[in-house]
Protein backbone atom coordinates (compact mmCIF):
# COMPACT_ATOMS: atom_id res chain seq x y z
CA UNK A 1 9.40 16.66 -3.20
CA UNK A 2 6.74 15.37 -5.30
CA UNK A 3 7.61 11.47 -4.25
CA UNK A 4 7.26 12.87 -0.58
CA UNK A 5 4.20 14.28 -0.45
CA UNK A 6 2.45 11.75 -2.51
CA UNK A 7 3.93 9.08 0.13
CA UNK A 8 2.47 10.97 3.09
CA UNK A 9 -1.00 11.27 1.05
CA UNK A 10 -1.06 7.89 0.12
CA UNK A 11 -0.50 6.85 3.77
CA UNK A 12 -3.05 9.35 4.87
CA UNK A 13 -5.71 8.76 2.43
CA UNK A 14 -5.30 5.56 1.47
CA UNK A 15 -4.53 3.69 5.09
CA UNK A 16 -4.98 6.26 8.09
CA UNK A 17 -8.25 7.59 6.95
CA UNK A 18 -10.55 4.34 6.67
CA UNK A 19 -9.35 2.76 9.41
CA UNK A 20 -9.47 6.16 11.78
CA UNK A 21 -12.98 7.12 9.99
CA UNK A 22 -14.37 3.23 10.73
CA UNK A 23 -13.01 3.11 14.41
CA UNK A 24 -14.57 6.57 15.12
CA UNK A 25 -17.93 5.59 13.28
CA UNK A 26 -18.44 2.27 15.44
CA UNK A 27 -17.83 4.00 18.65
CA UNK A 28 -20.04 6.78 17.69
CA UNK A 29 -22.74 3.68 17.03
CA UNK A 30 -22.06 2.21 20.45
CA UNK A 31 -25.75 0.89 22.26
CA UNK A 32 -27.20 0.65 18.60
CA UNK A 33 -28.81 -3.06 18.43
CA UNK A 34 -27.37 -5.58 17.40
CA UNK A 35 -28.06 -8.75 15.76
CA UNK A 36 -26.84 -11.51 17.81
CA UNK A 37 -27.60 -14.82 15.67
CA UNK A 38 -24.68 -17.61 15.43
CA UNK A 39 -22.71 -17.57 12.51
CA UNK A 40 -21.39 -20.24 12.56
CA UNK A 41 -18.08 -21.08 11.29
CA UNK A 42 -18.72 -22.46 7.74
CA UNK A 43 -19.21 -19.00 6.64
CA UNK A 44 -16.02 -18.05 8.00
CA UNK A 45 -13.88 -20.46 6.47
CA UNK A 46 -15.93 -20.40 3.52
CA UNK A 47 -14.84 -16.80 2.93
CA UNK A 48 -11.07 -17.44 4.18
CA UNK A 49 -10.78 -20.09 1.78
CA UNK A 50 -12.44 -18.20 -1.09
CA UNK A 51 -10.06 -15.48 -0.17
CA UNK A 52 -6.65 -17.41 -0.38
CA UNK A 53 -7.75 -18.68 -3.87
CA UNK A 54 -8.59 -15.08 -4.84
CA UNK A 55 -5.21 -13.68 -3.61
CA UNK A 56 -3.21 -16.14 -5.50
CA UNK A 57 -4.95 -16.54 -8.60
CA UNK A 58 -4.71 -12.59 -8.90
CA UNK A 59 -1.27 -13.08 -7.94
CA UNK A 60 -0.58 -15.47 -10.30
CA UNK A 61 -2.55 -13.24 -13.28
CA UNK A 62 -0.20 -10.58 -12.63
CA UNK A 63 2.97 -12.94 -13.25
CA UNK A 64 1.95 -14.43 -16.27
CA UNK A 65 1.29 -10.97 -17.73
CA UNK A 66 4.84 -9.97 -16.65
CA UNK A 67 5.83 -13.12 -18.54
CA UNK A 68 4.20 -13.61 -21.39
CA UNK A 69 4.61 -10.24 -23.08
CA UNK A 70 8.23 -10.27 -22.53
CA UNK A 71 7.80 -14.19 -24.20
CA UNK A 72 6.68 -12.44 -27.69
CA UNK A 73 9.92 -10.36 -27.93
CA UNK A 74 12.88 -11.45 -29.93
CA UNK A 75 15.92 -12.40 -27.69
CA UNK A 76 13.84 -12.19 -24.71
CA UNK A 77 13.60 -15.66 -23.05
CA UNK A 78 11.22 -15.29 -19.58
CA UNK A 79 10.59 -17.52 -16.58
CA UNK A 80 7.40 -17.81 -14.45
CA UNK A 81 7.92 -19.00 -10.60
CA UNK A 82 5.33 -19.42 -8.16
CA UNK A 83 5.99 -15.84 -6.39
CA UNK A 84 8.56 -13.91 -9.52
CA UNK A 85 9.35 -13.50 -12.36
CA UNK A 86 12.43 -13.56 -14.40
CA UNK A 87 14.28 -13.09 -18.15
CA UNK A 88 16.92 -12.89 -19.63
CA UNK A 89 18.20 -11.65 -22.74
CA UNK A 90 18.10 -7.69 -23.50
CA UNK A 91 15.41 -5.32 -24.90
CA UNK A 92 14.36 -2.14 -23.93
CA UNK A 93 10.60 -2.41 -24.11
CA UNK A 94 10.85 -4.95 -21.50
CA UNK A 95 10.72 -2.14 -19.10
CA UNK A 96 7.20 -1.40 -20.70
CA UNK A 97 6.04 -4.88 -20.16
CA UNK A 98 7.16 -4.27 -16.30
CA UNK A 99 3.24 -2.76 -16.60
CA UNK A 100 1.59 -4.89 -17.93
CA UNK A 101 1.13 -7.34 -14.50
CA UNK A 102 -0.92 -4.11 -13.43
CA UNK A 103 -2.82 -3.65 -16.03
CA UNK A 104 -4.08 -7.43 -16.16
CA UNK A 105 -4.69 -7.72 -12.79
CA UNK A 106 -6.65 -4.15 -12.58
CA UNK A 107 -8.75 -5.60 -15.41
CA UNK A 108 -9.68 -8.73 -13.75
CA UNK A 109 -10.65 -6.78 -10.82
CA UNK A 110 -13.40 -4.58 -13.01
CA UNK A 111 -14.43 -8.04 -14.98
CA UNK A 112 -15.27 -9.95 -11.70
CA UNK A 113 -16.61 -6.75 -9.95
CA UNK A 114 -18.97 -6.68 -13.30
CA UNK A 115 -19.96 -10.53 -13.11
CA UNK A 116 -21.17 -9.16 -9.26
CA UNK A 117 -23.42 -6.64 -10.37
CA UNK A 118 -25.10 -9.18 -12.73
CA UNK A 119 -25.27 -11.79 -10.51
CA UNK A 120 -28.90 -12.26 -7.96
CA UNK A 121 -26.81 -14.02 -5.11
CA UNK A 122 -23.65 -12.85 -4.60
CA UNK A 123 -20.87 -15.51 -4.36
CA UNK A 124 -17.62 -14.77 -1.94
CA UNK A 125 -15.15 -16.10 -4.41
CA UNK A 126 -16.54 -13.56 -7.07
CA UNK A 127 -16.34 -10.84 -4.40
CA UNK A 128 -13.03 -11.56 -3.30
CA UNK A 129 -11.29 -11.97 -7.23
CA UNK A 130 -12.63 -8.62 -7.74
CA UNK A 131 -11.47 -7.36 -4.25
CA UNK A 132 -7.82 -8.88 -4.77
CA UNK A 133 -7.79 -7.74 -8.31
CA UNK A 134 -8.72 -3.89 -7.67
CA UNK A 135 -6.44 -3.77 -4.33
CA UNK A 136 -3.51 -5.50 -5.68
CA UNK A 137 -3.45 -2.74 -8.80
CA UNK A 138 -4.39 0.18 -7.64
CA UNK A 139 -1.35 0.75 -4.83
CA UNK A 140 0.95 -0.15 -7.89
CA UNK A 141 -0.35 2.66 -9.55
CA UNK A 142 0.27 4.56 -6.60
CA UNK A 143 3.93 3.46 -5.38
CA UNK A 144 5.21 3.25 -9.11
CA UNK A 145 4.64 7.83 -9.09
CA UNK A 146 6.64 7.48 -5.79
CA UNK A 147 9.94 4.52 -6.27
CA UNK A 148 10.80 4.84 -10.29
CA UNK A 149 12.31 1.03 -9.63
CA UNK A 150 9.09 -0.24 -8.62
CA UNK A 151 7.85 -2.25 -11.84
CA UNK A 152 4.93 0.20 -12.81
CA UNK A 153 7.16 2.82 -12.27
CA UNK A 154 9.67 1.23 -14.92
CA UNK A 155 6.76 1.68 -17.20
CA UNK A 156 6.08 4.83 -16.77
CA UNK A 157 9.84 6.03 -17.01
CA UNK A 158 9.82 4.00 -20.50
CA UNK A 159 6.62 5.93 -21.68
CA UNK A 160 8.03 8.70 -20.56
CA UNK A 161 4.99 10.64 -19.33
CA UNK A 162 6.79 12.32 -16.48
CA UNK A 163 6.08 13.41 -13.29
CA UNK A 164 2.93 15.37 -14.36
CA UNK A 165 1.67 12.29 -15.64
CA UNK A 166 2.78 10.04 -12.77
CA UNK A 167 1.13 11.95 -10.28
CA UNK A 168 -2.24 12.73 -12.14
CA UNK A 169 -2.14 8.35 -12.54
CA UNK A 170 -1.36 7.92 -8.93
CA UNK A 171 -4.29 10.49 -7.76
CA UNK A 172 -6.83 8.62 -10.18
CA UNK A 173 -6.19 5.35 -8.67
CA UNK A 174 -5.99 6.74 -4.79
CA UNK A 175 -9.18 8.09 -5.45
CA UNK A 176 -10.47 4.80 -6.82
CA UNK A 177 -9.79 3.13 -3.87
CA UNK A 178 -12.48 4.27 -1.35
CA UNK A 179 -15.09 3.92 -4.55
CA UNK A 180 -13.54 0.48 -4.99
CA UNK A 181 -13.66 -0.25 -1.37
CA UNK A 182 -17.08 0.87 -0.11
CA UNK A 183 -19.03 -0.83 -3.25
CA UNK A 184 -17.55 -3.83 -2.34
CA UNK A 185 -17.81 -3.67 1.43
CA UNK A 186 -22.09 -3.19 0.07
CA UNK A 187 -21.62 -6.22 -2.22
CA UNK A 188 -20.93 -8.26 0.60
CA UNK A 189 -23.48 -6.92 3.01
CA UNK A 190 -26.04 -7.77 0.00
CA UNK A 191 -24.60 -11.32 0.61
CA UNK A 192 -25.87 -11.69 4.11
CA UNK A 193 -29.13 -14.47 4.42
CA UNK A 194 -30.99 -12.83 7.03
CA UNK A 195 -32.27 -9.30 7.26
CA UNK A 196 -31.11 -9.20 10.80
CA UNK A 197 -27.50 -9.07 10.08
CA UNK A 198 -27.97 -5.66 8.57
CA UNK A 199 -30.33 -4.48 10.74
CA UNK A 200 -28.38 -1.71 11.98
CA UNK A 201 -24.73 0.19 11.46
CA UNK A 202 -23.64 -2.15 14.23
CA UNK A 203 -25.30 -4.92 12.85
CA UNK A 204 -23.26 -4.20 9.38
CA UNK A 205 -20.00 -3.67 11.22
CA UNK A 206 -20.51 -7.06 12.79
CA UNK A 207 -21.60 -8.90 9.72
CA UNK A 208 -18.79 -7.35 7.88
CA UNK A 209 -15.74 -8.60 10.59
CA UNK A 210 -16.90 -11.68 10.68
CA UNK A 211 -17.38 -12.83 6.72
CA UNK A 212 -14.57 -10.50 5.37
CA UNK A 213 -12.23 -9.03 7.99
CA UNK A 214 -11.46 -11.99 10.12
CA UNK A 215 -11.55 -13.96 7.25
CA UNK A 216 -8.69 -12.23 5.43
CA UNK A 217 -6.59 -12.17 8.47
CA UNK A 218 -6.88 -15.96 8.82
CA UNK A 219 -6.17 -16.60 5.57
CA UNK A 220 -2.62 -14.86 5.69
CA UNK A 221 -1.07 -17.67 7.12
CA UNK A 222 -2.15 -20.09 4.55
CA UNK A 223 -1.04 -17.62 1.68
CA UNK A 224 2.64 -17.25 3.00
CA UNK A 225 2.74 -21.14 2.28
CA UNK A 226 1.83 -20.60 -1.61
CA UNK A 227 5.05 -17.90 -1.26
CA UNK A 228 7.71 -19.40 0.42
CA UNK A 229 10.81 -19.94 -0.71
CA UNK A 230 11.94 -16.37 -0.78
CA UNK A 231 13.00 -13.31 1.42
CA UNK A 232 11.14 -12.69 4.53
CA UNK A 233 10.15 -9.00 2.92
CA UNK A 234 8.32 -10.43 -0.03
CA UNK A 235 6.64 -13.52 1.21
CA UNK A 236 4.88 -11.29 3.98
CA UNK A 237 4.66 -7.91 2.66
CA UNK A 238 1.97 -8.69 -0.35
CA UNK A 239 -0.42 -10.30 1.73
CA UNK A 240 -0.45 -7.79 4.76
CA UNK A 241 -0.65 -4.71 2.66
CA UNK A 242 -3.36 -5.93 0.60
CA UNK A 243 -6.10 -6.44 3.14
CA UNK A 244 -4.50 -3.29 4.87
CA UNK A 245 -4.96 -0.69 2.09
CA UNK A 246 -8.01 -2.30 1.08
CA UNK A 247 -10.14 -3.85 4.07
CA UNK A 248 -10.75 -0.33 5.96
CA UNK A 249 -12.86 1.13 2.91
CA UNK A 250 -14.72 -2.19 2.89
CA UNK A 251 -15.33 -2.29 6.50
CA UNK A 252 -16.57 1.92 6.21
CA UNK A 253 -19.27 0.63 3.72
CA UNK A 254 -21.34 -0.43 6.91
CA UNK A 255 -22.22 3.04 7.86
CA UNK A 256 -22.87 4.03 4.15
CA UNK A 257 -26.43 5.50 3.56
CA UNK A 258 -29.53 3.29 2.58
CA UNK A 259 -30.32 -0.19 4.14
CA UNK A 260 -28.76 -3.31 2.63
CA UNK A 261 -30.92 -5.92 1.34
CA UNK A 262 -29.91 -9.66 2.38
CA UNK A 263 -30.50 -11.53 -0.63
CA UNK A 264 -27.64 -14.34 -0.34
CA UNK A 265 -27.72 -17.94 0.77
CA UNK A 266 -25.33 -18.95 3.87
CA UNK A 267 -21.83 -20.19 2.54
CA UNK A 268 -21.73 -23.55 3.52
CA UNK A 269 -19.65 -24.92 1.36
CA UNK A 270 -15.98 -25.36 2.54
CA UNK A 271 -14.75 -29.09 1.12
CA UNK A 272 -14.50 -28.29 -2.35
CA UNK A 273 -12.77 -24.85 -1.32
CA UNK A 274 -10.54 -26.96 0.37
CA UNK A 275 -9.70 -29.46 -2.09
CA UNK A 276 -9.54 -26.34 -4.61
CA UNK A 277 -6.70 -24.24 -2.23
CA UNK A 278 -4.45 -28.17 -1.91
CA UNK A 279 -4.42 -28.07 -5.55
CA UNK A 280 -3.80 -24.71 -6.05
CA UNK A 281 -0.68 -24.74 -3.13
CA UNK A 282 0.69 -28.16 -5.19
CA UNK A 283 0.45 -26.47 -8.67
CA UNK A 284 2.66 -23.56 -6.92
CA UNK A 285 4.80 -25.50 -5.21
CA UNK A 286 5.40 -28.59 -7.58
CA UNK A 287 5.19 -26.81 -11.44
CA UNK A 288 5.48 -23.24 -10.84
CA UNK A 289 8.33 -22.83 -7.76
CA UNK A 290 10.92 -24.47 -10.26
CA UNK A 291 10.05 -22.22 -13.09
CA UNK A 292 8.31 -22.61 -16.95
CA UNK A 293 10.27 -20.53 -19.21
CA UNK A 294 7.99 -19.26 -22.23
């Protein structure tokens, strides 16, 4: 009973509600001005490209945290791919270390979202590694209260805290995610380089599509490449639910109170991003898809 409620508010909160609350808030701002300046598309790719490295950096964080606890126990002998995990060899607190991916990734999420606060122009990659950190953990904390199998919920079973504790975990980290999500979505209006672009709620909704939203949707294609080989369900289902639990509460931050400030410098810079991503896709690919046992 509790598993099916906590689904349904999850769902609710945590995916309906943004994305209804956003929809309703731009139509309510229709005939506000907007700010009709060419982007361009270096921005654009910029961002995507900034985003694919995020995703599977964070992704790759989270694996080698799986791994390398497991690594330190005796009879435990564990294997890093380029999309899993895997070990073999018997030991209960293994089922703790199915937690620990999590917790890494969760942390790298609050260091990068720190480096942004201390940082006078804010930098996409930055913004994205602390996007991708935060909104890869938090739904773990979420779906491990609701499927015990789930590997965060394998850690909580071996804890033992028990459904009280499960649930009060799970509503902590749903109720991160709209404070996660709308002080990013202002960290990247802060990176826009001309006042213009945040001129008004339109202005912000437009700005924000265009360097985060449509940027994360192009970028899905390129991620499923760092994934494959492996079943259909896994290779897609990461990427999609990411940007889809997490995007909407970025996007809502355009109607948030108080006027942005542009104080960043236009993202130009898509070679080395580029160059970055090939090596990043090879290292996955070549090293990683055959496996490194620790």
């Amino acid at each position: 009973m509790i598993e099916t409620g906590l689904t349904v508010l999850f769902l609710a909160f945590g995916l309906l509600l943004p994305w209804i609350t956003t929809l309703a808030l731009r139509l309510r701002a229709m005939g506000a001005e907007v700010f009709v300046g060419r982007m361009g598309w270096q921005p654009i790719v910029h961002s995507m490209l900034a985003y694919v490295l995020a995703f599977n950096i964070t992704f790759f964080i989270q694996e080698l945290f799986l791994v390398l606890p497991k690594s330190m126990v005796p009879g435990l002998k564990a294997t890093l791919y380029h999309n899993d995990h895997d070990w073999t060899g018997d030991a209960p607190i293994a089922e703790l270390f199915q937690g620990t991916g999590g917790l890494a990734i969760l942390t790298s999420g609050l260091i990068f979202s720190f480096i942004a606060t201390r940082r006078k122009k804010p930098s996409l990659f930055i913004l994205w590694m602390a996007f991708n950190g935060l909104f890869q953990a938090l739904p773990q904390f979420i779906v491990g209260a609701i499927m015990p199998g789930n590997d965060m919920g394998r850690a909580y079973d071996y804890l033992g805290i028990g459904p009280a504790g499960e649930l009060l975990l799970a509503l902590v980290a749903l109720a991160a995610m709209p404070v996660a999500g709308i002080w990013l979505g202002r960290q990247f209006l802060a990176a826009a380089w001309d006042q213009r672009q945040l001129g008004s709620y339109c202005c912000r909704f437009g700005f924000l599509l265009r360097i985060a939203g449509l940027p994360a949707l192009a970028a899905l294609l390129i991620i499923i490449l760092f994934r494959v080989p492996r079943e259909l369900i896994e290779v897609i289902a990461p990427p999609v639910l990411v940007p889809l639990f997490g995007y909407g509460w970025l996007q809502l931050a355009a109607f948030s109170p108080g006027v942005a400030r542009a104080r960043g410098s236009r993202p130009e810079a898509v070679i080395p991003l580029l160059l970055a991503a090939a090596a990043l896709l090879a290292i996955f690919q070549l090293v990683l898809r055959p496996g490194i046992t620790f």
